[in-house]
N, C-alpha and C. Protein backbone atom coordinates (compact mmCIF):
# COMPACT_ATOMS: atom_id res chain seq x y z
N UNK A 1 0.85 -1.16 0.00
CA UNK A 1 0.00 0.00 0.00
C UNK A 1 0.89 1.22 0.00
N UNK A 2 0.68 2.32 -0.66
CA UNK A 2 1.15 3.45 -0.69
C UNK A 2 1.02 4.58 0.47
N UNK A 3 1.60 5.47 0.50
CA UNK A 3 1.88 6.45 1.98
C UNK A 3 0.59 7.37 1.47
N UNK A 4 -0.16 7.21 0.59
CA UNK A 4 -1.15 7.96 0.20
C UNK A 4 -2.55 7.33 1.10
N UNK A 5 -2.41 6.18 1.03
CA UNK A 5 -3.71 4.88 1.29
C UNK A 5 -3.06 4.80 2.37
N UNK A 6 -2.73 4.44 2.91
CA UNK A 6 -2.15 4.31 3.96
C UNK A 6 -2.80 5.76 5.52
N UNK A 7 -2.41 6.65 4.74
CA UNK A 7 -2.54 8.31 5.22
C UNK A 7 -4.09 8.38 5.42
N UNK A 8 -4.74 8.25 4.15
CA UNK A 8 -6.47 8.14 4.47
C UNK A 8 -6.93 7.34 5.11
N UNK A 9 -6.69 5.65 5.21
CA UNK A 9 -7.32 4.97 5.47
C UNK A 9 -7.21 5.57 7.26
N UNK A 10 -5.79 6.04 8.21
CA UNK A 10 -5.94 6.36 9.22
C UNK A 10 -6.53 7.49 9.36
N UNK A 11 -6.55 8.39 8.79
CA UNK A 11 -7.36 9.57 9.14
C UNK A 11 -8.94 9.35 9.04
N UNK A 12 -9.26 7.95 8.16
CA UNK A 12 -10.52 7.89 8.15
C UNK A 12 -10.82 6.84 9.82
N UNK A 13 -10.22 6.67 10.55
CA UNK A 13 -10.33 6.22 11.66
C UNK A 13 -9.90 4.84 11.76
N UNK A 14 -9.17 4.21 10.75
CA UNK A 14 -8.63 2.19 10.55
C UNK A 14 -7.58 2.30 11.02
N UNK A 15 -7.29 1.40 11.30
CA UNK A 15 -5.64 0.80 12.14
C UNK A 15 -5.07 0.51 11.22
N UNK A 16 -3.94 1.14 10.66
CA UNK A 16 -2.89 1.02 9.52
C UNK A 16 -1.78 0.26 10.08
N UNK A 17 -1.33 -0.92 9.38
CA UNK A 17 -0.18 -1.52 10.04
C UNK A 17 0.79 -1.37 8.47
N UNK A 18 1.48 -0.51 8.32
CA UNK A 18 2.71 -0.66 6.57
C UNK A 18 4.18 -0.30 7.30
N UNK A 19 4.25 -0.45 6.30
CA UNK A 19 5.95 -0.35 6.66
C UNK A 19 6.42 0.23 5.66
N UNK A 20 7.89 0.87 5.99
CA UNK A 20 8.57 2.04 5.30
C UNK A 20 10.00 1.84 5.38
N UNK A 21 11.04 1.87 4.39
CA UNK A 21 12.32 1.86 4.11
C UNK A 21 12.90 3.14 4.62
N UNK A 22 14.11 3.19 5.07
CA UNK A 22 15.02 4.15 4.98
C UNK A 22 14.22 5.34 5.92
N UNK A 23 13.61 4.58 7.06
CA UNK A 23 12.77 5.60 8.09
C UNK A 23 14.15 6.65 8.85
N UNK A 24 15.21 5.95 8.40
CA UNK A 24 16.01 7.04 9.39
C UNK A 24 17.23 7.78 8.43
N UNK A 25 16.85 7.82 7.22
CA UNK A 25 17.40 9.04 6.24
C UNK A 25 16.29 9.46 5.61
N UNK A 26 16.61 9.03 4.02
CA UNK A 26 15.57 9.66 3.27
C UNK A 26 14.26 10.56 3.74
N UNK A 27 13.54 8.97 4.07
CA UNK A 27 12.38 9.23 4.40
C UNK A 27 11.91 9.79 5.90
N UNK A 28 13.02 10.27 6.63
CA UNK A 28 12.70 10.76 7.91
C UNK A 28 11.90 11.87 7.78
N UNK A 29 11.95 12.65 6.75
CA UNK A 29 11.02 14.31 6.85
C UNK A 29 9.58 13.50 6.80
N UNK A 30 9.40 12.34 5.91
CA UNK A 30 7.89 11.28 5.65
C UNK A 30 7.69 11.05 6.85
N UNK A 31 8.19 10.16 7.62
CA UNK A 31 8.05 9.92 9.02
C UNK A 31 7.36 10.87 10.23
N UNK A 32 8.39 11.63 10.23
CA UNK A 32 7.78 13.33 10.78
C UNK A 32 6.45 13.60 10.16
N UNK A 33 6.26 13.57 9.19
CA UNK A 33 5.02 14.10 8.72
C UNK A 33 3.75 13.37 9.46
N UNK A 34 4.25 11.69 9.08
CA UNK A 34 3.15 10.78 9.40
C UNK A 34 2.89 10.80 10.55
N UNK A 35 3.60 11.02 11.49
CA UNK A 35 3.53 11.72 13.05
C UNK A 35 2.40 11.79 13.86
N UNK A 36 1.95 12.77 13.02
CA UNK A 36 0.87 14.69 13.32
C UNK A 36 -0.12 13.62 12.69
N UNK A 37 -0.43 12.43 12.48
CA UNK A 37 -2.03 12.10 12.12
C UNK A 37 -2.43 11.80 13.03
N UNK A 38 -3.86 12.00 13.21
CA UNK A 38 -4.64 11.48 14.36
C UNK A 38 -4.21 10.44 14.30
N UNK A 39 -5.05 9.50 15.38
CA UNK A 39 -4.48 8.21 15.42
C UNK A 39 -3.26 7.93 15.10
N UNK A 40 -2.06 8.22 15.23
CA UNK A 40 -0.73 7.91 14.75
C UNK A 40 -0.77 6.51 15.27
N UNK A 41 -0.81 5.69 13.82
CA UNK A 41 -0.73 4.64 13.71
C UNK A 41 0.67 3.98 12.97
N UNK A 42 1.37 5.48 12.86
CA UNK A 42 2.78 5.21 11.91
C UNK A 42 4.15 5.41 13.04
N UNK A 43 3.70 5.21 14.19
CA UNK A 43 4.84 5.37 14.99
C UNK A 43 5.42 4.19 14.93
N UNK A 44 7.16 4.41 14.85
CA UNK A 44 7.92 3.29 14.59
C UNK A 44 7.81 1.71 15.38
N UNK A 45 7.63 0.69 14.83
CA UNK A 45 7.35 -0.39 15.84
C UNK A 45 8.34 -0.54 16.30
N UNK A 46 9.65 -0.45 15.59
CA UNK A 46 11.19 -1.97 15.77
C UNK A 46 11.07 -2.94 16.04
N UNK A 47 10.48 -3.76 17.03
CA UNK A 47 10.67 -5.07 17.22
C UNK A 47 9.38 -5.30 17.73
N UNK A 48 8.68 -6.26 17.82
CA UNK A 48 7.53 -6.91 18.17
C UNK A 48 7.60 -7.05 19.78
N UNK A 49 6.38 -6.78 20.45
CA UNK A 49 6.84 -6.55 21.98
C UNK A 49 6.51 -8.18 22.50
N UNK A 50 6.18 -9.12 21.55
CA UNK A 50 5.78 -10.43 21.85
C UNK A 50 6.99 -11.05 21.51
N UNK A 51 8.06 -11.06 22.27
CA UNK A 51 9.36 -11.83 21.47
C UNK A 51 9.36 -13.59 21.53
N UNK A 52 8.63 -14.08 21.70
CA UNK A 52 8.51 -15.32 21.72
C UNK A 52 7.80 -15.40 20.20
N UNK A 53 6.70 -14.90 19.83
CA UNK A 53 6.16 -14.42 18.66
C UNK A 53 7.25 -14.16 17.44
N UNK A 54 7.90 -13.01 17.78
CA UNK A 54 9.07 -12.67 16.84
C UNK A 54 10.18 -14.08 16.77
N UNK A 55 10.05 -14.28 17.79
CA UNK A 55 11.21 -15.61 17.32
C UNK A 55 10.62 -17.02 16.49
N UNK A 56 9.84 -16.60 16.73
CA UNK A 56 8.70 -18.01 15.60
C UNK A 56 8.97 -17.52 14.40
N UNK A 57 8.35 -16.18 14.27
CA UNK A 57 8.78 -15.69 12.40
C UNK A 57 10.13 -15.55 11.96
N UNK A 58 11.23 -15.45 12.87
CA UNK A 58 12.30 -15.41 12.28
C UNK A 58 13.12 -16.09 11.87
N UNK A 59 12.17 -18.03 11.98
CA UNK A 59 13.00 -19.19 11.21
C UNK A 59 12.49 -18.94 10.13
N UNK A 60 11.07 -18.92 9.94
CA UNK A 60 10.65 -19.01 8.07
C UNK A 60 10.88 -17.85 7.65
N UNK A 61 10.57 -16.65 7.91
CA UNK A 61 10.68 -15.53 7.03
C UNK A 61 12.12 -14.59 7.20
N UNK A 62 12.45 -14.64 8.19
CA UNK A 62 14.02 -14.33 8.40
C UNK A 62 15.07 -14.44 7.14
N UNK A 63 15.10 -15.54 6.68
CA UNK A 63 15.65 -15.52 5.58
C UNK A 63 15.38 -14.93 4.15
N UNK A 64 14.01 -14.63 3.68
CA UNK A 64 13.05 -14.17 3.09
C UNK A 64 13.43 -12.95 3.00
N UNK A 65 13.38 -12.06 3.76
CA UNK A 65 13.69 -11.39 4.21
C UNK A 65 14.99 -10.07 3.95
N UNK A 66 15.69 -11.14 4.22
CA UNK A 66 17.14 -10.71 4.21
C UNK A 66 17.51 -10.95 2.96
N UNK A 67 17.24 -11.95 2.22
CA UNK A 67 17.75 -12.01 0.46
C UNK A 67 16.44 -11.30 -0.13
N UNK A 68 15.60 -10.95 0.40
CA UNK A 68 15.06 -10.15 -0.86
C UNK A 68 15.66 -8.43 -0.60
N UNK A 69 15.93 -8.27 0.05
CA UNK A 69 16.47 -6.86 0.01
C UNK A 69 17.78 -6.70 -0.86
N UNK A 70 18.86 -8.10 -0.49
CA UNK A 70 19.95 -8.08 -1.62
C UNK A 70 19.72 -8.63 -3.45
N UNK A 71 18.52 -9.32 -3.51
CA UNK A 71 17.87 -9.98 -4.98
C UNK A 71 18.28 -8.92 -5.98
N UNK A 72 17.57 -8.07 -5.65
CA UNK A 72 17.63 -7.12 -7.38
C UNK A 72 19.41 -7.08 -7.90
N UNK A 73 20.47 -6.31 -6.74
CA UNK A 73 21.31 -6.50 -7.04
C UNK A 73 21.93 -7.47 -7.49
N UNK A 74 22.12 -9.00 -7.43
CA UNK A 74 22.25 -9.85 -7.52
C UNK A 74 21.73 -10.56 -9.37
N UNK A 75 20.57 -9.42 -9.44
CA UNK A 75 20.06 -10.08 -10.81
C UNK A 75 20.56 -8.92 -11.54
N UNK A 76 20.41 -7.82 -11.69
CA UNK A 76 20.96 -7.24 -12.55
C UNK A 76 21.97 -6.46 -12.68
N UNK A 77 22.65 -6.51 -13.73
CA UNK A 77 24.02 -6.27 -13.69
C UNK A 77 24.26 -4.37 -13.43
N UNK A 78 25.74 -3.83 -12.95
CA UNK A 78 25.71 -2.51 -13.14
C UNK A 78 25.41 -2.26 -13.55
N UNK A 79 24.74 -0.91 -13.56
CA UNK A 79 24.38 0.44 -14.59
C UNK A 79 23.02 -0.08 -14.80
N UNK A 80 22.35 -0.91 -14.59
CA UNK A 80 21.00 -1.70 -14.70
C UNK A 80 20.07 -1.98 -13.81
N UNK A 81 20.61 -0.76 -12.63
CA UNK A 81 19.62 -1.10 -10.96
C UNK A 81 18.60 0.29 -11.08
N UNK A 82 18.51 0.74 -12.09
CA UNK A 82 17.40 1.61 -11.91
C UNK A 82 16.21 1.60 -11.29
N UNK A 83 15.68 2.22 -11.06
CA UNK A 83 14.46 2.46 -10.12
C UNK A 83 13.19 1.60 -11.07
N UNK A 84 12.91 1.96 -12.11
CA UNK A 84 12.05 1.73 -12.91
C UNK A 84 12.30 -0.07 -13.07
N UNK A 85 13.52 -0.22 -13.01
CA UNK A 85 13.73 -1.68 -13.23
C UNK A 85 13.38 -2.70 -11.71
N UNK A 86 13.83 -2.42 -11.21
CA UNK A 86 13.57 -2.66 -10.00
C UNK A 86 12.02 -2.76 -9.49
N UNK A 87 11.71 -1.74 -9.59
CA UNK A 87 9.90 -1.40 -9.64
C UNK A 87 9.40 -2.26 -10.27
N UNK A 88 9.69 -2.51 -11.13
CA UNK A 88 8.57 -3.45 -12.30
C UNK A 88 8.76 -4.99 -12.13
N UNK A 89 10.49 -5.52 -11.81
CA UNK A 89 10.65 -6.75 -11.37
C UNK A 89 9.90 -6.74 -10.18
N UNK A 90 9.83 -5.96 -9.04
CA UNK A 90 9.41 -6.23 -7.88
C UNK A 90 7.98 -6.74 -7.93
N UNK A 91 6.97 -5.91 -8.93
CA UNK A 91 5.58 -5.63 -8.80
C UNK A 91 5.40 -7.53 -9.55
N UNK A 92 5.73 -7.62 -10.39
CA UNK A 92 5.88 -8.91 -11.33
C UNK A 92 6.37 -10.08 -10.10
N UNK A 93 7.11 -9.72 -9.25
CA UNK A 93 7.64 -10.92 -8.30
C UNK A 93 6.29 -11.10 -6.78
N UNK A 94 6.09 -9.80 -6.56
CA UNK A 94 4.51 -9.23 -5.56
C UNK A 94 3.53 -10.09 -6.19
N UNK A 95 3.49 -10.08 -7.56
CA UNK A 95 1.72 -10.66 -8.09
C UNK A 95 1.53 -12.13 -8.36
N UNK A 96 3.12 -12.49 -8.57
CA UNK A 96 3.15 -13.88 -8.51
C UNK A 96 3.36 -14.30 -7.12
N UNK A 97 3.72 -13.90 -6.07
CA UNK A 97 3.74 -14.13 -5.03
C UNK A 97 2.23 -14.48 -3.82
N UNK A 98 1.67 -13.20 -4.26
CA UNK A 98 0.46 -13.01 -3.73
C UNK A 98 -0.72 -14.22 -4.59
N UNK A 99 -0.75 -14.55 -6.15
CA UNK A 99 -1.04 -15.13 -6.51
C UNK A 99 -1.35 -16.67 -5.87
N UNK A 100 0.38 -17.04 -5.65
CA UNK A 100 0.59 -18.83 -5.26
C UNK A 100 0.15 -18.65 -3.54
N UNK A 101 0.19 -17.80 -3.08
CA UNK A 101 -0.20 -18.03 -1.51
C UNK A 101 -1.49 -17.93 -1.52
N UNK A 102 -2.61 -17.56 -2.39
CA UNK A 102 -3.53 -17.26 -2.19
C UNK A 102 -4.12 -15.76 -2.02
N UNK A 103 -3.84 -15.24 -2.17
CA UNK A 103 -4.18 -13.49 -1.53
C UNK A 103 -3.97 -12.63 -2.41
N UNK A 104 -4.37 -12.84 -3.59
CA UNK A 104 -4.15 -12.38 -5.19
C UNK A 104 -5.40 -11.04 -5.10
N UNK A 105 -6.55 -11.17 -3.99
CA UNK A 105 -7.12 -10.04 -3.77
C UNK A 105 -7.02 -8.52 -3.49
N UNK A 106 -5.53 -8.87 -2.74
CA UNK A 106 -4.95 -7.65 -2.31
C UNK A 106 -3.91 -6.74 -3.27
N UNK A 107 -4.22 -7.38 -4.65
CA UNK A 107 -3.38 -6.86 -5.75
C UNK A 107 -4.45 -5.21 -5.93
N UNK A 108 -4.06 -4.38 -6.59
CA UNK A 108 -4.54 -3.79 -7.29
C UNK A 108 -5.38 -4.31 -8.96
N UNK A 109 -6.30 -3.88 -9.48
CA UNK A 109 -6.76 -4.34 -10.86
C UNK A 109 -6.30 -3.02 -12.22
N UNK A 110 -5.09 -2.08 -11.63
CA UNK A 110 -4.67 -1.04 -12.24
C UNK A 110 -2.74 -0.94 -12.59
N UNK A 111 -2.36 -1.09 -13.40
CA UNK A 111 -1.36 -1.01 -12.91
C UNK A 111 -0.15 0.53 -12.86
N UNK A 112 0.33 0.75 -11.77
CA UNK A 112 0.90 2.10 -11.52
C UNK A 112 1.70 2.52 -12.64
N UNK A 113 1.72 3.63 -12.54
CA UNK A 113 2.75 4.90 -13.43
C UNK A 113 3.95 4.53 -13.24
């Protein structure tokens, strides 16, 4: 979900649970912003306060995890990590993903700019 959907759905009064990259550069002025919403539902989690919980998810998806953040690099060569490239493998790897688990609902029926 986008910081757009995300933004309404809490101001319209829902419990937003998303997540955000690079909360402590880039996107820190985003962060700050998301703040000041009612319901601030975007305050940083870090770690799950159920750590018995967190340690269950971190045999299966732990790994998941951690190589998909290094994947893109890995597949395409220098000068070839563009944003646009990246974006479009990702969305293509999301729909087949969401597809085989079942939850192909939560796709969009549009596809982004």
């Amino acid at each position: 979900m986008g910081k757009r959907t995300a933004r309404a759905l809490a101001e319209a009064g829902h419990i937003v649970d998303a997540g955000m990259r690079a909360t402590n550069s880039r996107n820190t002025p985003t962060v700050a912003a998301l703040a000041q919403v009612k319901k601030n539902h975007f305050a940083p989690v870090g770690a799950p306060a159920e750590t018995v919980r967190a340690a269950e998810h971190e045999e299966p998806y732990g790994r998941l995890r951690d190589t998909m953040t290094e994947a893109p690099s890995r597949i395409f060569p220098p000068g070839r990590e563009g944003r646009e490239v990246v974006s479009i493998t990702y969305d293509r790897i999301r729909a087949e993903f969401f597809h085989r688990v079942g939850i192909d609902e939560l796709l969009t029926p549009c596809v982004s700019p």
